[in-house]
C-alpha atoms as a PDB file:
ATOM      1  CA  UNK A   1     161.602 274.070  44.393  1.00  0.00           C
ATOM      2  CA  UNK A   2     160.411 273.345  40.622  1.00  0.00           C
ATOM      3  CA  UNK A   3     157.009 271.314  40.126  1.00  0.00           C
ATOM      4  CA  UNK A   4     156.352 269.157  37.142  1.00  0.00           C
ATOM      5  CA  UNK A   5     152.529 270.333  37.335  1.00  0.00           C
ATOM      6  CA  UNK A   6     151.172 273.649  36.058  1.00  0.00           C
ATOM      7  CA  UNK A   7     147.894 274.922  36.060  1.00  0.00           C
ATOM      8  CA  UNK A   8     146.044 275.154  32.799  1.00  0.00           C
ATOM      9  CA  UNK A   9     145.653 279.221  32.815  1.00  0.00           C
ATOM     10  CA  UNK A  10     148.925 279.703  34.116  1.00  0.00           C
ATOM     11  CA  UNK A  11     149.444 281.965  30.558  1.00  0.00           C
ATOM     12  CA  UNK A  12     146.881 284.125  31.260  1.00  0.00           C
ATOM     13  CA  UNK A  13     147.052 284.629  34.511  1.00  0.00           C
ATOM     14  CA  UNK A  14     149.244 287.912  35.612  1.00  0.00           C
ATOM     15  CA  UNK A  15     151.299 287.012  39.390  1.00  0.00           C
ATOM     16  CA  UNK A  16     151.058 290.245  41.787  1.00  0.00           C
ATOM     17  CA  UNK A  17     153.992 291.877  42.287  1.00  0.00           C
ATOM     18  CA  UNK A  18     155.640 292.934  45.615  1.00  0.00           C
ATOM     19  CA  UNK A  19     158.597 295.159  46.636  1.00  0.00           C
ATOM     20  CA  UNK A  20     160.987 294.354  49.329  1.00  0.00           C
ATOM     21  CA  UNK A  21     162.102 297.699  50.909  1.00  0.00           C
ATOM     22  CA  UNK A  22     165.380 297.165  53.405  1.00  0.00           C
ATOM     23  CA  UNK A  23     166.477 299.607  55.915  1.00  0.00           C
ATOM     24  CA  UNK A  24     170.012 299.233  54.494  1.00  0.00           C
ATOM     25  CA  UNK A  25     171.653 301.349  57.576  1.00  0.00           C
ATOM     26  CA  UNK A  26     169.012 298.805  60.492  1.00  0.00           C
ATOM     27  CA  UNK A  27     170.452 296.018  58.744  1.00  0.00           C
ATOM     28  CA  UNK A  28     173.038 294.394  60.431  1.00  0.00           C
ATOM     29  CA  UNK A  29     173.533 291.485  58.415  1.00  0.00           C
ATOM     30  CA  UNK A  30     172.695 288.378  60.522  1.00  0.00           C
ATOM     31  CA  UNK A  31     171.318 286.712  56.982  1.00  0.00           C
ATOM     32  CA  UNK A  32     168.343 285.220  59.138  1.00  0.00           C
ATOM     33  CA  UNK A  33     166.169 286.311  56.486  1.00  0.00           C
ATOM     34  CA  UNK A  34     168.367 285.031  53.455  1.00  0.00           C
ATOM     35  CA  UNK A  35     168.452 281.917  55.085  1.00  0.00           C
ATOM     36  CA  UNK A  36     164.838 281.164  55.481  1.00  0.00           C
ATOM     37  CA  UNK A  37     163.675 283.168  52.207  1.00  0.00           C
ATOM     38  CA  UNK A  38     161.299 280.177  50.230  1.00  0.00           C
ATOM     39  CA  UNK A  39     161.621 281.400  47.256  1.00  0.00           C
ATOM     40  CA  UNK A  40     165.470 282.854  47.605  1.00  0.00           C
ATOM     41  CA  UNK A  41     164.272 286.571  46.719  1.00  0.00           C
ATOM     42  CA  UNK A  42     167.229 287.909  48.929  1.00  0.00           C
ATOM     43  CA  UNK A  43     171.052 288.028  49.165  1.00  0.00           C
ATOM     44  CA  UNK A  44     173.600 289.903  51.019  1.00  0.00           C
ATOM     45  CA  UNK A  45     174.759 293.388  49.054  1.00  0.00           C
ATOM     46  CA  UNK A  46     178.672 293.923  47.991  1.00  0.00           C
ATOM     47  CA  UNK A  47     178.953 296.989  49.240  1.00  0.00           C
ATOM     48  CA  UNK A  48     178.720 298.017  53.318  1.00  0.00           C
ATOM     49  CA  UNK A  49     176.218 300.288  55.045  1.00  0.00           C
ATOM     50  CA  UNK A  50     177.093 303.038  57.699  1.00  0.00           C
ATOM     51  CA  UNK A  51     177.504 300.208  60.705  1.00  0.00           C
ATOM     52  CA  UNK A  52     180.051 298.348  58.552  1.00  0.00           C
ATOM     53  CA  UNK A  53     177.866 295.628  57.494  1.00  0.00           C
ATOM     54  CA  UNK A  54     176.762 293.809  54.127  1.00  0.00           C
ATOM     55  CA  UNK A  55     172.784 294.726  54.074  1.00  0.00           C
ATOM     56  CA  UNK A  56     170.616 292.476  52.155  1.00  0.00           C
ATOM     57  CA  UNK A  57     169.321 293.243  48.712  1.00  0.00           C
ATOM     58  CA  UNK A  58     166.175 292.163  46.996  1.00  0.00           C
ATOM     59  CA  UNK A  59     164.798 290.850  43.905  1.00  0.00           C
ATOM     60  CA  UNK A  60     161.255 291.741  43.654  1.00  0.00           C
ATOM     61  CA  UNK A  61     160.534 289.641  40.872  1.00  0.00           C
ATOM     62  CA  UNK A  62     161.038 286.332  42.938  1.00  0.00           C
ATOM     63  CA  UNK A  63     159.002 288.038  46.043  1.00  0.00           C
ATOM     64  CA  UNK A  64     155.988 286.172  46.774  1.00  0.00           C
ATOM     65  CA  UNK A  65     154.798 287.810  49.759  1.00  0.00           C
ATOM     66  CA  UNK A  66     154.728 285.490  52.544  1.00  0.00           C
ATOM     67  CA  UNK A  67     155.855 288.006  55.036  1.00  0.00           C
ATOM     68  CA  UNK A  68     158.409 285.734  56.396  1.00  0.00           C
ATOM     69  CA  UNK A  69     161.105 287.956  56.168  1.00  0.00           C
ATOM     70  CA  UNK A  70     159.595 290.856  58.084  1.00  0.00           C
ATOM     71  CA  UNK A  71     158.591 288.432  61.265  1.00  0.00           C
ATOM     72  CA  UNK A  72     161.928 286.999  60.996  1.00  0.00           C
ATOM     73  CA  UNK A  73     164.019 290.385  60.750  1.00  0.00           C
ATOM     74  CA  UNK A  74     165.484 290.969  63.939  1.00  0.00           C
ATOM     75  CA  UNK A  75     165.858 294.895  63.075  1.00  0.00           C
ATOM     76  CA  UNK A  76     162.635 295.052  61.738  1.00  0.00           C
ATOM     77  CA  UNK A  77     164.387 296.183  58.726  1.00  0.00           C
ATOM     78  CA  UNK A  78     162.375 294.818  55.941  1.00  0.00           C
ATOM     79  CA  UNK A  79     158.916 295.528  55.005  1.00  0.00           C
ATOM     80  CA  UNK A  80     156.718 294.449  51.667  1.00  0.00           C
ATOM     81  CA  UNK A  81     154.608 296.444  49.734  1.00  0.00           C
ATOM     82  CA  UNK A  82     152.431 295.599  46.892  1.00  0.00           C
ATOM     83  CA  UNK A  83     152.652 297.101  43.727  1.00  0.00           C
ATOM     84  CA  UNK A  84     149.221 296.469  42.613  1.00  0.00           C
ATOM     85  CA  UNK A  85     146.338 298.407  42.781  1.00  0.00           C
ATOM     86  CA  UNK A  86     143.590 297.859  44.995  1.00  0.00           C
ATOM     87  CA  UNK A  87     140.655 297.105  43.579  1.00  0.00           C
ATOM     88  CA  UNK A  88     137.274 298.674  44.905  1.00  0.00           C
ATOM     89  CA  UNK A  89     135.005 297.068  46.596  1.00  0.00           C
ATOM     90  CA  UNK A  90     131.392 298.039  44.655  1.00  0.00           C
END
């Protein structure tokens, strides 16, 4: 979804980053997660894992965190990490 509004910083501000880490041999392809993926940071791979399936591939630069895919993975094949380090607390 595209908004006609941005903020006023949005140039100096730097977005976190986040990578999407699949279990390409859990995956079984159901596409539940592709499906339901707000920002549309996922898509089914071209090539087949060990089952026989297409596993689902990431682009990290579109990943926003929201965790949806991991709660809606049936596997529990996908997890998020951020790339960013934590700042400490002081």
């Amino acid at each position: 979804m595209k908004y006609w509004r941005k903020t006023l910083d949005q140039d100096h501000l730097k977005s976190p980053r986040y990578q999407v880490n699949v279990l390409r041999d859990r995956c079984k392809g159901c596409r539940f997660c592709i499906e339901f993926c707000p920002t549309h940071a996922l898509r089914e791979s071209a090539e087949f894992n060990r089952k026989g399936y297409h596993p689902v591939e990431a682009d990290n630069e579109k990943c926003v965190n929201c965790g949806l895919c991991q709660m809606i993975c049936p596997d529990f094949a996908i997890s998020v990490l951020s790339l960013e380090k934590e700042k400490a607390h002081g």
